[in-house]
PDB file of N, CA and C in Angstrom:
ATOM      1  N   UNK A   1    -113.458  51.252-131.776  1.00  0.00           N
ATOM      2  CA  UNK A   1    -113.674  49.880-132.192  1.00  0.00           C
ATOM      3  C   UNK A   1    -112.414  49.393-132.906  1.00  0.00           C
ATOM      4  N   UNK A   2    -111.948  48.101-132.533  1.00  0.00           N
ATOM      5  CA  UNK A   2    -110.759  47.378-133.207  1.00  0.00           C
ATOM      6  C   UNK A   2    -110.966  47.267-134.675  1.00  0.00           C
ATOM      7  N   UNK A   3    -109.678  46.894-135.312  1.00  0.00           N
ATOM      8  CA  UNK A   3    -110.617  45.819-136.516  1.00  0.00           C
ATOM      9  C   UNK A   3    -110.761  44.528-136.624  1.00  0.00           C
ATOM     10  N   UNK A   4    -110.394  43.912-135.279  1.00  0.00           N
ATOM     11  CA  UNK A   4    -109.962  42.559-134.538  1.00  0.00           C
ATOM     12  C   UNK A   4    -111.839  42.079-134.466  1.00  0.00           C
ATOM     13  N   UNK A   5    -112.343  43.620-134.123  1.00  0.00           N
ATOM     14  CA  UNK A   5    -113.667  43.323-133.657  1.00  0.00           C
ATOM     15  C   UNK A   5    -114.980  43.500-134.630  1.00  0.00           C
ATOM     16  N   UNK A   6    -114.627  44.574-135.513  1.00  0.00           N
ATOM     17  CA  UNK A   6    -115.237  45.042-136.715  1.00  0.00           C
ATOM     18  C   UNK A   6    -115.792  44.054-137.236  1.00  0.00           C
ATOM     19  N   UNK A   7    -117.140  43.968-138.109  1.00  0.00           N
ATOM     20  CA  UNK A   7    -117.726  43.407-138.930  1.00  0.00           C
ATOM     21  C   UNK A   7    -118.704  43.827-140.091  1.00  0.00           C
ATOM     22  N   UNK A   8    -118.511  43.889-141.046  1.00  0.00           N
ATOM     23  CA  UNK A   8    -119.154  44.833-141.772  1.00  0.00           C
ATOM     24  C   UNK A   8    -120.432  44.407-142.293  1.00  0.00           C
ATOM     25  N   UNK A   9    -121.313  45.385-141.811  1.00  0.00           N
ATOM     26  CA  UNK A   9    -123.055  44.563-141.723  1.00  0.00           C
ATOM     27  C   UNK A   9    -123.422  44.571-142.875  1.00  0.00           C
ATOM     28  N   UNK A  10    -122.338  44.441-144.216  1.00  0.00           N
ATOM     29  CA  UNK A  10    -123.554  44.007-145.080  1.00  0.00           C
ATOM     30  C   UNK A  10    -122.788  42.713-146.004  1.00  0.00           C
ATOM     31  N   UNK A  11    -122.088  41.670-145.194  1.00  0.00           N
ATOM     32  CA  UNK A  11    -121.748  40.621-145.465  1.00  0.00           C
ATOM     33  C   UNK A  11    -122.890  39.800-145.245  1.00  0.00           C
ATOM     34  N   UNK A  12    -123.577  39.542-144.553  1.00  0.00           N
ATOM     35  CA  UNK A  12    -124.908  38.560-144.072  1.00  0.00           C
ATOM     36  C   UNK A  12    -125.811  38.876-145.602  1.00  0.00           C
ATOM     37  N   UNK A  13    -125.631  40.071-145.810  1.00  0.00           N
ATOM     38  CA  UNK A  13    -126.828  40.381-146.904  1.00  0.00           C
ATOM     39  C   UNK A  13    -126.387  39.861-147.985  1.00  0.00           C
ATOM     40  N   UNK A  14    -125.050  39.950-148.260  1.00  0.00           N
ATOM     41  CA  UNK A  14    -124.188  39.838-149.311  1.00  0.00           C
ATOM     42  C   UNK A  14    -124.213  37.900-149.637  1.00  0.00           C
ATOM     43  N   UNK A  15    -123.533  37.414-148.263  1.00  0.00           N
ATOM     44  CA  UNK A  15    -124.058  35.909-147.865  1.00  0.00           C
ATOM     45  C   UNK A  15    -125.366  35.250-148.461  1.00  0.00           C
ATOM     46  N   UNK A  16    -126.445  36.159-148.580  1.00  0.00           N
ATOM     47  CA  UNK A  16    -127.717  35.498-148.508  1.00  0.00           C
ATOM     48  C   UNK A  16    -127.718  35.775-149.892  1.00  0.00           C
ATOM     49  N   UNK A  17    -127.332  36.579-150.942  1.00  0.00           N
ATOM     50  CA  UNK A  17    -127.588  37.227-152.102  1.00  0.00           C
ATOM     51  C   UNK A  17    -126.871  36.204-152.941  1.00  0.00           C
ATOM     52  N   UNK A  18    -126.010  35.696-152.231  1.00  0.00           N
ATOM     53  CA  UNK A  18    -124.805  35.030-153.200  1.00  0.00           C
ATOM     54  C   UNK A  18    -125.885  33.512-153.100  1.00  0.00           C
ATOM     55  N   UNK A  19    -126.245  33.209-152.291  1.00  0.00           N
ATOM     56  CA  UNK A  19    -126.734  31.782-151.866  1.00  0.00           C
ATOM     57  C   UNK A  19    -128.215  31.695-152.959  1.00  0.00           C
ATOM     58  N   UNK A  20    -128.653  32.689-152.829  1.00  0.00           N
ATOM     59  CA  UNK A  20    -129.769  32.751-153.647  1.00  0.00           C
ATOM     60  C   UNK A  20    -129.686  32.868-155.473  1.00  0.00           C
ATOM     61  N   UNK A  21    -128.523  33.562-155.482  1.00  0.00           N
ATOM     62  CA  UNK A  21    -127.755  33.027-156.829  1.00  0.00           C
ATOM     63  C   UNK A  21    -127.459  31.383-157.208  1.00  0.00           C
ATOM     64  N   UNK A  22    -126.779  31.186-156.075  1.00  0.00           N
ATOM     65  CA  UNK A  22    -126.462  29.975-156.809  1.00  0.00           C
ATOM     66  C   UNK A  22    -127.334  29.017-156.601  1.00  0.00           C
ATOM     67  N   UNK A  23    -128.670  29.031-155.938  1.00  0.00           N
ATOM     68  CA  UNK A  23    -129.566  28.331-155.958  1.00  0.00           C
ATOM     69  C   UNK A  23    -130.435  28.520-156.987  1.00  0.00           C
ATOM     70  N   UNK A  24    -130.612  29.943-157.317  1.00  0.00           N
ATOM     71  CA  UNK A  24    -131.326  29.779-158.684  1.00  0.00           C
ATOM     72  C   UNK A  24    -130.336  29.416-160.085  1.00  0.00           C
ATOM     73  N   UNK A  25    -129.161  29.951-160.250  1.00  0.00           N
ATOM     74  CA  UNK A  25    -127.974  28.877-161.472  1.00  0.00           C
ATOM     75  C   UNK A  25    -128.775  27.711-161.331  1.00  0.00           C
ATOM     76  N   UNK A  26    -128.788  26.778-160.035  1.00  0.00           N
ATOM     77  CA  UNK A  26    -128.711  25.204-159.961  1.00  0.00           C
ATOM     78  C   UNK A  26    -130.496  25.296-160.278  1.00  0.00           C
ATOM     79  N   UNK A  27    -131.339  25.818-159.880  1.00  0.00           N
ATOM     80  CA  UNK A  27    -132.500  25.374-160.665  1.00  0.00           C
ATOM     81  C   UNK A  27    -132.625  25.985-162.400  1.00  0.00           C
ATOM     82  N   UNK A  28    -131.787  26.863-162.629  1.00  0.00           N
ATOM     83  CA  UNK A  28    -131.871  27.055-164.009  1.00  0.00           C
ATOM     84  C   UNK A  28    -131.129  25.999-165.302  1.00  0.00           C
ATOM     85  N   UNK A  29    -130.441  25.321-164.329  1.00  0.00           N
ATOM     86  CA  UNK A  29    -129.244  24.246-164.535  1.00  0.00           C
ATOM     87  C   UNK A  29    -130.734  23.256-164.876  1.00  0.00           C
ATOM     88  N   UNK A  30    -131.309  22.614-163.772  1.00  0.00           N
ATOM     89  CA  UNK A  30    -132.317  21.561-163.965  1.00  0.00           C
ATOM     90  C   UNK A  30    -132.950  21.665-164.701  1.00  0.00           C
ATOM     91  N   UNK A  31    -133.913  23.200-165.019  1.00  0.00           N
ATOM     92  CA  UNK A  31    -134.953  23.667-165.770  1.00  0.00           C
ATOM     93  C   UNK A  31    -133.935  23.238-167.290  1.00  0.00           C
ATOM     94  N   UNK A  32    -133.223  23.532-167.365  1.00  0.00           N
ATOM     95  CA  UNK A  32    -132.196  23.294-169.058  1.00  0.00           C
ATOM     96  C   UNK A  32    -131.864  21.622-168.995  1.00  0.00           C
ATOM     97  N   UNK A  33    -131.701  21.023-168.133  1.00  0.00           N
ATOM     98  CA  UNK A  33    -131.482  19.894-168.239  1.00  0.00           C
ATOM     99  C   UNK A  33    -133.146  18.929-168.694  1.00  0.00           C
ATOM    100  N   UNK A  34    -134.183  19.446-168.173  1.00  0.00           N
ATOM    101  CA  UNK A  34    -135.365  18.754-168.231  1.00  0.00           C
ATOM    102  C   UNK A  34    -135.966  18.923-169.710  1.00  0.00           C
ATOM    103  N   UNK A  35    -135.829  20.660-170.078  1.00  0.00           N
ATOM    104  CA  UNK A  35    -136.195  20.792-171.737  1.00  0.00           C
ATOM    105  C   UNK A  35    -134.802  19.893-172.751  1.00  0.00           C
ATOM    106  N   UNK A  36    -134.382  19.946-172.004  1.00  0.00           N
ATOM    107  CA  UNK A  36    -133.360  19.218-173.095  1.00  0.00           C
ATOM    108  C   UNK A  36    -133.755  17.804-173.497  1.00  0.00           C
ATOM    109  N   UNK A  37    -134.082  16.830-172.643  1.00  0.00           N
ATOM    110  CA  UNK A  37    -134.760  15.771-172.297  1.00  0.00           C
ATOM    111  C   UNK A  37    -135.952  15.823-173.211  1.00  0.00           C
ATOM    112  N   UNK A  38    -137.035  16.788-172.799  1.00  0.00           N
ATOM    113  CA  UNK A  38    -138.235  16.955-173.285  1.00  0.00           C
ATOM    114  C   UNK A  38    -137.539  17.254-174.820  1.00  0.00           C
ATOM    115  N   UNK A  39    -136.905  17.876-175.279  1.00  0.00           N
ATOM    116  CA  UNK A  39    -136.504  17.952-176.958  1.00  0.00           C
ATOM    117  C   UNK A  39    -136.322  16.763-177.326  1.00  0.00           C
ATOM    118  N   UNK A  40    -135.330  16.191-176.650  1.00  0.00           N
ATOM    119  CA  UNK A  40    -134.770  14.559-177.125  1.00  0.00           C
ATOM    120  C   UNK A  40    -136.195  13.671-177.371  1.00  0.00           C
ATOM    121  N   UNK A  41    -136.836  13.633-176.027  1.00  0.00           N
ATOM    122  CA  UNK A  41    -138.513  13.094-176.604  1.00  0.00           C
ATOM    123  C   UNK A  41    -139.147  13.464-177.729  1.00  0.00           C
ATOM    124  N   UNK A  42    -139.217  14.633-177.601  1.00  0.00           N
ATOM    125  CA  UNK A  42    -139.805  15.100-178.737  1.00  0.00           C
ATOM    126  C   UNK A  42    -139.207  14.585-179.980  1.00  0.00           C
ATOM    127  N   UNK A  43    -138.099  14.677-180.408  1.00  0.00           N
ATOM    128  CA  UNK A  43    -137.228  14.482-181.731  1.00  0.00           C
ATOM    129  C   UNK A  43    -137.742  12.822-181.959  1.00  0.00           C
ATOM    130  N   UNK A  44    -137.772  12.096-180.781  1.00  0.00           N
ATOM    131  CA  UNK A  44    -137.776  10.475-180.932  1.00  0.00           C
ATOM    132  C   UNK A  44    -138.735  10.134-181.081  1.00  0.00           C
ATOM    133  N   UNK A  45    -139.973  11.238-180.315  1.00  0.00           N
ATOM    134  CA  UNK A  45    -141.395  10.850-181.147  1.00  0.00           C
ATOM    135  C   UNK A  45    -141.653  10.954-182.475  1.00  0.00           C
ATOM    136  N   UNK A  46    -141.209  12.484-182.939  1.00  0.00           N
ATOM    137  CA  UNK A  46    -141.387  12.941-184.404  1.00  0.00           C
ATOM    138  C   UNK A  46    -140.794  11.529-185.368  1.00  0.00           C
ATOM    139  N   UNK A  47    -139.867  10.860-184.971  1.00  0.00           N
ATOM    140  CA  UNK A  47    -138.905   9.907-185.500  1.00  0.00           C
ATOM    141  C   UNK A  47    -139.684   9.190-185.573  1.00  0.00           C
ATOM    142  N   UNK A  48    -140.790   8.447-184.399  1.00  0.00           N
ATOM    143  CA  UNK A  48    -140.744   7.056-184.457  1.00  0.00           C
ATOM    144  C   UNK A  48    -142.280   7.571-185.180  1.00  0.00           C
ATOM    145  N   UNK A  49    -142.807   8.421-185.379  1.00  0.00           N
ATOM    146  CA  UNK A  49    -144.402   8.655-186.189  1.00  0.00           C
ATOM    147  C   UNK A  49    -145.134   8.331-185.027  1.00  0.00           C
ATOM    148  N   UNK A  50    -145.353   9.079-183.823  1.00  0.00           N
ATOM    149  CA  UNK A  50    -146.029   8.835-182.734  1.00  0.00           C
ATOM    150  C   UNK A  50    -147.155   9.525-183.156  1.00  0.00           C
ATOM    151  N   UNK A  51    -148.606   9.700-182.318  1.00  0.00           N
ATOM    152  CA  UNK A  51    -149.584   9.533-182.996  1.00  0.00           C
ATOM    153  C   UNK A  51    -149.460  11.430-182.540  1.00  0.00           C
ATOM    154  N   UNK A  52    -150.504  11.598-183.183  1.00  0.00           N
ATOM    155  CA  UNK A  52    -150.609  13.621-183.049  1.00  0.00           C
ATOM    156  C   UNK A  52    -150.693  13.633-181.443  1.00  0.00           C
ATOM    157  N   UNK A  53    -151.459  13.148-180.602  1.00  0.00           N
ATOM    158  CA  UNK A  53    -151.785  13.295-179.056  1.00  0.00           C
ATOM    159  C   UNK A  53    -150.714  13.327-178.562  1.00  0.00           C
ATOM    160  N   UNK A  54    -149.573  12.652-178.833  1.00  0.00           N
ATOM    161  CA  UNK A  54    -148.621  12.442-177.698  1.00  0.00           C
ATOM    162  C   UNK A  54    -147.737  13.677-178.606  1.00  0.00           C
ATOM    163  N   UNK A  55    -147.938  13.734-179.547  1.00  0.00           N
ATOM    164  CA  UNK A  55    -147.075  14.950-179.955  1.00  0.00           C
ATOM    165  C   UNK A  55    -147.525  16.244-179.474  1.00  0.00           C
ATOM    166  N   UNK A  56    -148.417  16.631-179.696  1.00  0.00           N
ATOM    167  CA  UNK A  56    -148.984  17.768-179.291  1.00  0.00           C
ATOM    168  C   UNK A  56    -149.017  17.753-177.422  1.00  0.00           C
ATOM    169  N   UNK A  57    -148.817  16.570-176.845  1.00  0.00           N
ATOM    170  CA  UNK A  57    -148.438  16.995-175.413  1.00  0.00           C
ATOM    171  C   UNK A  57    -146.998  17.138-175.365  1.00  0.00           C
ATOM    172  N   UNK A  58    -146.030  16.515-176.424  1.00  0.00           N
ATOM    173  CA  UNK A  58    -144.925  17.206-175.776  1.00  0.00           C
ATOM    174  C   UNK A  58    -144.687  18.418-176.146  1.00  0.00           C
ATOM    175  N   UNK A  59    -145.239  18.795-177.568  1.00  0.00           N
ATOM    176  CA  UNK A  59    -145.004  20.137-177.710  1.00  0.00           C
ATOM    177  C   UNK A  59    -145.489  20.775-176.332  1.00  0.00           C
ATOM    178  N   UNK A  60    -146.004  20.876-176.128  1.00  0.00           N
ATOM    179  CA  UNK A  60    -146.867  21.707-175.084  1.00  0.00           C
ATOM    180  C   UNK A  60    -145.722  21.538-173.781  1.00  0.00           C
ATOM    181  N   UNK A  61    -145.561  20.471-173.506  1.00  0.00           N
ATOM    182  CA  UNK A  61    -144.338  20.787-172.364  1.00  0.00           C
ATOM    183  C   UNK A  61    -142.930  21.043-172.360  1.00  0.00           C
ATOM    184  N   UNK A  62    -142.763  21.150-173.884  1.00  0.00           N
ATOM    185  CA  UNK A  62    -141.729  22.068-174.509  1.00  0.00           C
ATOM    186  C   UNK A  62    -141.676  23.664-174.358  1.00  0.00           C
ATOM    187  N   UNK A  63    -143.160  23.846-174.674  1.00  0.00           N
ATOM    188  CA  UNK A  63    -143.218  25.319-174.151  1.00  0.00           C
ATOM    189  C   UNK A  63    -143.158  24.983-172.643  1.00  0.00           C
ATOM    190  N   UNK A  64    -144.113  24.365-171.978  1.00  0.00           N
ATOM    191  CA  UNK A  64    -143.920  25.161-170.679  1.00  0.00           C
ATOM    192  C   UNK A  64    -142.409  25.013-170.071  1.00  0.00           C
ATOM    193  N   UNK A  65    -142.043  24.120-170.550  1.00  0.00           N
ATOM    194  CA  UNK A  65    -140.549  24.045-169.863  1.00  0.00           C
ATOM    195  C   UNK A  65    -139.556  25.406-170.569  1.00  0.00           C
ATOM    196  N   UNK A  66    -139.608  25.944-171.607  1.00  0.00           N
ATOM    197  CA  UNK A  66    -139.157  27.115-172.508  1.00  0.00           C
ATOM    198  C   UNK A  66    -139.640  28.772-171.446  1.00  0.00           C
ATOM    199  N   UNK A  67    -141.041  28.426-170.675  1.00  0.00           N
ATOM    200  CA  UNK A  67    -141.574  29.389-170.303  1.00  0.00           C
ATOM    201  C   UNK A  67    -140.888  29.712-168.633  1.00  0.00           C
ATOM    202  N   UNK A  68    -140.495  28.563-167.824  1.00  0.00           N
ATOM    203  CA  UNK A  68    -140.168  28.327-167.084  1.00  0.00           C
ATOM    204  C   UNK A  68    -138.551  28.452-167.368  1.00  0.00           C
ATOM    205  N   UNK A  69    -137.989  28.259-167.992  1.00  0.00           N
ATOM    206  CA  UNK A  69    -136.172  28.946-168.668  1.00  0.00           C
ATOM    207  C   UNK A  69    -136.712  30.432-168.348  1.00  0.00           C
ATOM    208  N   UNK A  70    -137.346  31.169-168.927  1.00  0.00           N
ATOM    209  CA  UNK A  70    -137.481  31.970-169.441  1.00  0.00           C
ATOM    210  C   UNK A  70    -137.697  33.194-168.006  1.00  0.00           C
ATOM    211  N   UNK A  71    -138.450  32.643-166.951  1.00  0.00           N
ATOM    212  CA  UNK A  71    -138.529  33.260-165.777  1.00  0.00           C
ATOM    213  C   UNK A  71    -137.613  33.055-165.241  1.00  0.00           C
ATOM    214  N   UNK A  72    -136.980  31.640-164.980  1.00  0.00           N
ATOM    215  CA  UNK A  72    -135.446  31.604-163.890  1.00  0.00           C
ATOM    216  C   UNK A  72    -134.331  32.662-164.607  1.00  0.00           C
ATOM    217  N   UNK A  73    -134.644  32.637-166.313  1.00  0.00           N
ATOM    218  CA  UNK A  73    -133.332  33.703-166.513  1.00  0.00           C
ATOM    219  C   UNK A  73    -133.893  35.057-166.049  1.00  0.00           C
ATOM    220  N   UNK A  74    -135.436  35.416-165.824  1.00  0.00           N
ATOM    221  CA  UNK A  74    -135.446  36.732-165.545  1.00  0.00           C
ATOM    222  C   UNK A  74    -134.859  36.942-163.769  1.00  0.00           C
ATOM    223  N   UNK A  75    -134.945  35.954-163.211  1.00  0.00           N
ATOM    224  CA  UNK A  75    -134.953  35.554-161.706  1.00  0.00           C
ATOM    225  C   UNK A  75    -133.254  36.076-161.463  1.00  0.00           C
ATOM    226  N   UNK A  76    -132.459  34.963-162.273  1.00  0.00           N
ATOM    227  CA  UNK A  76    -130.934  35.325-162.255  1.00  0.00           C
ATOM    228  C   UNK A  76    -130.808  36.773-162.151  1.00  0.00           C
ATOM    229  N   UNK A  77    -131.442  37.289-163.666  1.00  0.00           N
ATOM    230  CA  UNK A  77    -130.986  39.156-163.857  1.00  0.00           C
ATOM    231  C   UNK A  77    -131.225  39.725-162.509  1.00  0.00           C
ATOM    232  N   UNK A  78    -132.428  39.561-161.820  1.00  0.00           N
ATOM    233  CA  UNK A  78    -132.804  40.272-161.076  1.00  0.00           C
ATOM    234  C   UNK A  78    -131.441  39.719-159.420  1.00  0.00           C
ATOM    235  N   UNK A  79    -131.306  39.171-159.368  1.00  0.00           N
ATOM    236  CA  UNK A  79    -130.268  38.436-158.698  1.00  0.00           C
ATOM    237  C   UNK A  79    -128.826  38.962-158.181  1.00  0.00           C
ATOM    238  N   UNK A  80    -128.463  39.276-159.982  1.00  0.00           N
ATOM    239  CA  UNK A  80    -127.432  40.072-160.184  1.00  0.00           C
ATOM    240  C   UNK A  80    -127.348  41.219-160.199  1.00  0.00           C
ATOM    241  N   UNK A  81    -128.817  41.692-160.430  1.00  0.00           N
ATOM    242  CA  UNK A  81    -129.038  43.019-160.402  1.00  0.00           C
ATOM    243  C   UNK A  81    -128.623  43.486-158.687  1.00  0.00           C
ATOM    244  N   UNK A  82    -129.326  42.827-157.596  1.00  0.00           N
ATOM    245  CA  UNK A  82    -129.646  42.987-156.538  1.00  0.00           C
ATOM    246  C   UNK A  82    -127.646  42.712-155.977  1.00  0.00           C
ATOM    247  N   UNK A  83    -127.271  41.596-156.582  1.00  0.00           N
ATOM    248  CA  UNK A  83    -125.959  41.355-156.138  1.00  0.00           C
ATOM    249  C   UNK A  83    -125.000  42.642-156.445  1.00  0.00           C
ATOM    250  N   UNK A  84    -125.601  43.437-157.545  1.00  0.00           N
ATOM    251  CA  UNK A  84    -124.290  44.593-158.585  1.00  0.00           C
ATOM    252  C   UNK A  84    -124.797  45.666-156.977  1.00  0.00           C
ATOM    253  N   UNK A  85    -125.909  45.749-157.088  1.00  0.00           N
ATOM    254  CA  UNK A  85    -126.275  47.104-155.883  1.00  0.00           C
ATOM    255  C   UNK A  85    -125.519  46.817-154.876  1.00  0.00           C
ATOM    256  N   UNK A  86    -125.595  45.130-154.432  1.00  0.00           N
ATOM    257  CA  UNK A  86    -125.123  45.514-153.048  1.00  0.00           C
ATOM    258  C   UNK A  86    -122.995  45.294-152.930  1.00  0.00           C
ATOM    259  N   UNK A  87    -122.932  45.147-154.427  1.00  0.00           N
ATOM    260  CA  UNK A  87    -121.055  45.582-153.932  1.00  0.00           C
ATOM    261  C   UNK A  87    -120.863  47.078-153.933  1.00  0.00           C
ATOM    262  N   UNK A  88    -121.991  47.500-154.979  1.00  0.00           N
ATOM    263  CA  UNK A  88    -121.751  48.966-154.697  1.00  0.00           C
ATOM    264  C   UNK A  88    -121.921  49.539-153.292  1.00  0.00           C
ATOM    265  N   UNK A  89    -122.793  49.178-152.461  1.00  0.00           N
ATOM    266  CA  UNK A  89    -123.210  49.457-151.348  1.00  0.00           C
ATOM    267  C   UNK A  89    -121.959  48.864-150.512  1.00  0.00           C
ATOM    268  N   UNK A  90    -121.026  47.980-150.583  1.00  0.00           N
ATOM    269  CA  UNK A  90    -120.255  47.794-149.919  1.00  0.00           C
ATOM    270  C   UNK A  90    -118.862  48.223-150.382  1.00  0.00           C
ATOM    271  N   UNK A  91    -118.765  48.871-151.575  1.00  0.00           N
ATOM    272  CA  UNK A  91    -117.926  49.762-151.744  1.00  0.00           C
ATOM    273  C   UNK A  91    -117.899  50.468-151.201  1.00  0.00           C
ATOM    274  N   UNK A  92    -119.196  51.457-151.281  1.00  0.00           N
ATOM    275  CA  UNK A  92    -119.472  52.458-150.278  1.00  0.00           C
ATOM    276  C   UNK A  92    -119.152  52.810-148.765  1.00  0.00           C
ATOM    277  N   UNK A  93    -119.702  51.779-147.964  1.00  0.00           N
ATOM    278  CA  UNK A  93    -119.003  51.084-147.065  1.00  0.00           C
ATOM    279  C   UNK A  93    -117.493  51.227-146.450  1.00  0.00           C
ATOM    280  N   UNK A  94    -117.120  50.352-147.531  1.00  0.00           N
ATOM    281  CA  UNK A  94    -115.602  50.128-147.210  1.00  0.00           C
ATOM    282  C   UNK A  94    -114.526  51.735-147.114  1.00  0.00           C
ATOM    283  N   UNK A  95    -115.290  52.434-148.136  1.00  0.00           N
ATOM    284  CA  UNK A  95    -114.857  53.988-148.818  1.00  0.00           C
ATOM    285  C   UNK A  95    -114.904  54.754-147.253  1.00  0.00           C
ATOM    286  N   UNK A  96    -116.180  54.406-146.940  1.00  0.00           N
ATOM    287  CA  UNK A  96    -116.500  55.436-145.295  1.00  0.00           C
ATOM    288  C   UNK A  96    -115.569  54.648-144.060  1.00  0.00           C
ATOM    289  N   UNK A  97    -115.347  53.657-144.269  1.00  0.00           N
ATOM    290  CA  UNK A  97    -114.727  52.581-142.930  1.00  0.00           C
ATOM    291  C   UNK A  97    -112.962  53.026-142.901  1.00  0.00           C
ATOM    292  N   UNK A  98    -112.823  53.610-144.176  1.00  0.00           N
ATOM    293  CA  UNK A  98    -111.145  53.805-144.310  1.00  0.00           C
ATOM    294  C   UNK A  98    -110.601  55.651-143.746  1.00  0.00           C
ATOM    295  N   UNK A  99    -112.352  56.158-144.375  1.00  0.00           N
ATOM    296  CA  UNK A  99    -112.288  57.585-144.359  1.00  0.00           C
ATOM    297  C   UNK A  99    -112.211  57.799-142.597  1.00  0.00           C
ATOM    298  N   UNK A 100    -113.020  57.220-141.961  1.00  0.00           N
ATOM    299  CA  UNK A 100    -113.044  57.337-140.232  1.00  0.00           C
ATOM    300  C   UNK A 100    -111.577  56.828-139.375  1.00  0.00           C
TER     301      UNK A 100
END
C-alpha cells in the first residue's frame, strides 16, 4: 500500500469526536449565556421588590439552568475524556504504521 493511498481509520472517529466537542462548548456557551440572563433578572427583580412568586420562579430557573451547566460540563469531561483515548489510540497507530 502507498502512502499516496493510505488512510488512517481512525480520523472519521477522531472527526466525529472533535465535532461533538465543539457542539457541546457551543451549547455550554448558550446554557452560560441564558443563566447569566436569568441572574441579571433575578438581580432586577430583587431590585425592583417584585412580589415573592415571581421571585421564587426565578430562583427556581436559576437552579435549573445551574443544573443544566452542571451536566454539559460533565458532557465536555466525558468528551475529552473520549477525545484523550482516542489520540492515544492514534498514537498507537501511527507508532505501528512507521514500525511496518
Amino acid at each position: 500500500m502507498s502512502d499516496e493511498t493510505y488512510r488512517r481509520p481512525d480520523l472519521d472517529r477522531l472527526a466525529e469526536v472533535e465535532l461533538l466537542v465543539g457542539n457541546l462548548a457551543e451549547e455550554l456557551a448558550g446554557f452560560r449565556r441564558r443563566t447569566q440572563r436569568a441572574e441579571a433578572e433575578l438581580q432586577e427583580l430583587k431590585g425592583a421588590g417584585a412580589p415573592a412568586q415571581e421571585l421564587a420562579r426565578a430562583r427556581q430557573r436559576l437552579i435549573e439552568l445551574e443544573t443544566e451547566n452542571q451536566e454539559l460540563r460533565r458532557r465536555l469531561e466525558v468528551a475529552r475524556e473520549r477525545v484523550h483515548q482516542l489520540a492515544g489510540r492514534l498514537s498507537f497507530l501511527e507508532q505501528g504504521g512507521r514500525a511496518s
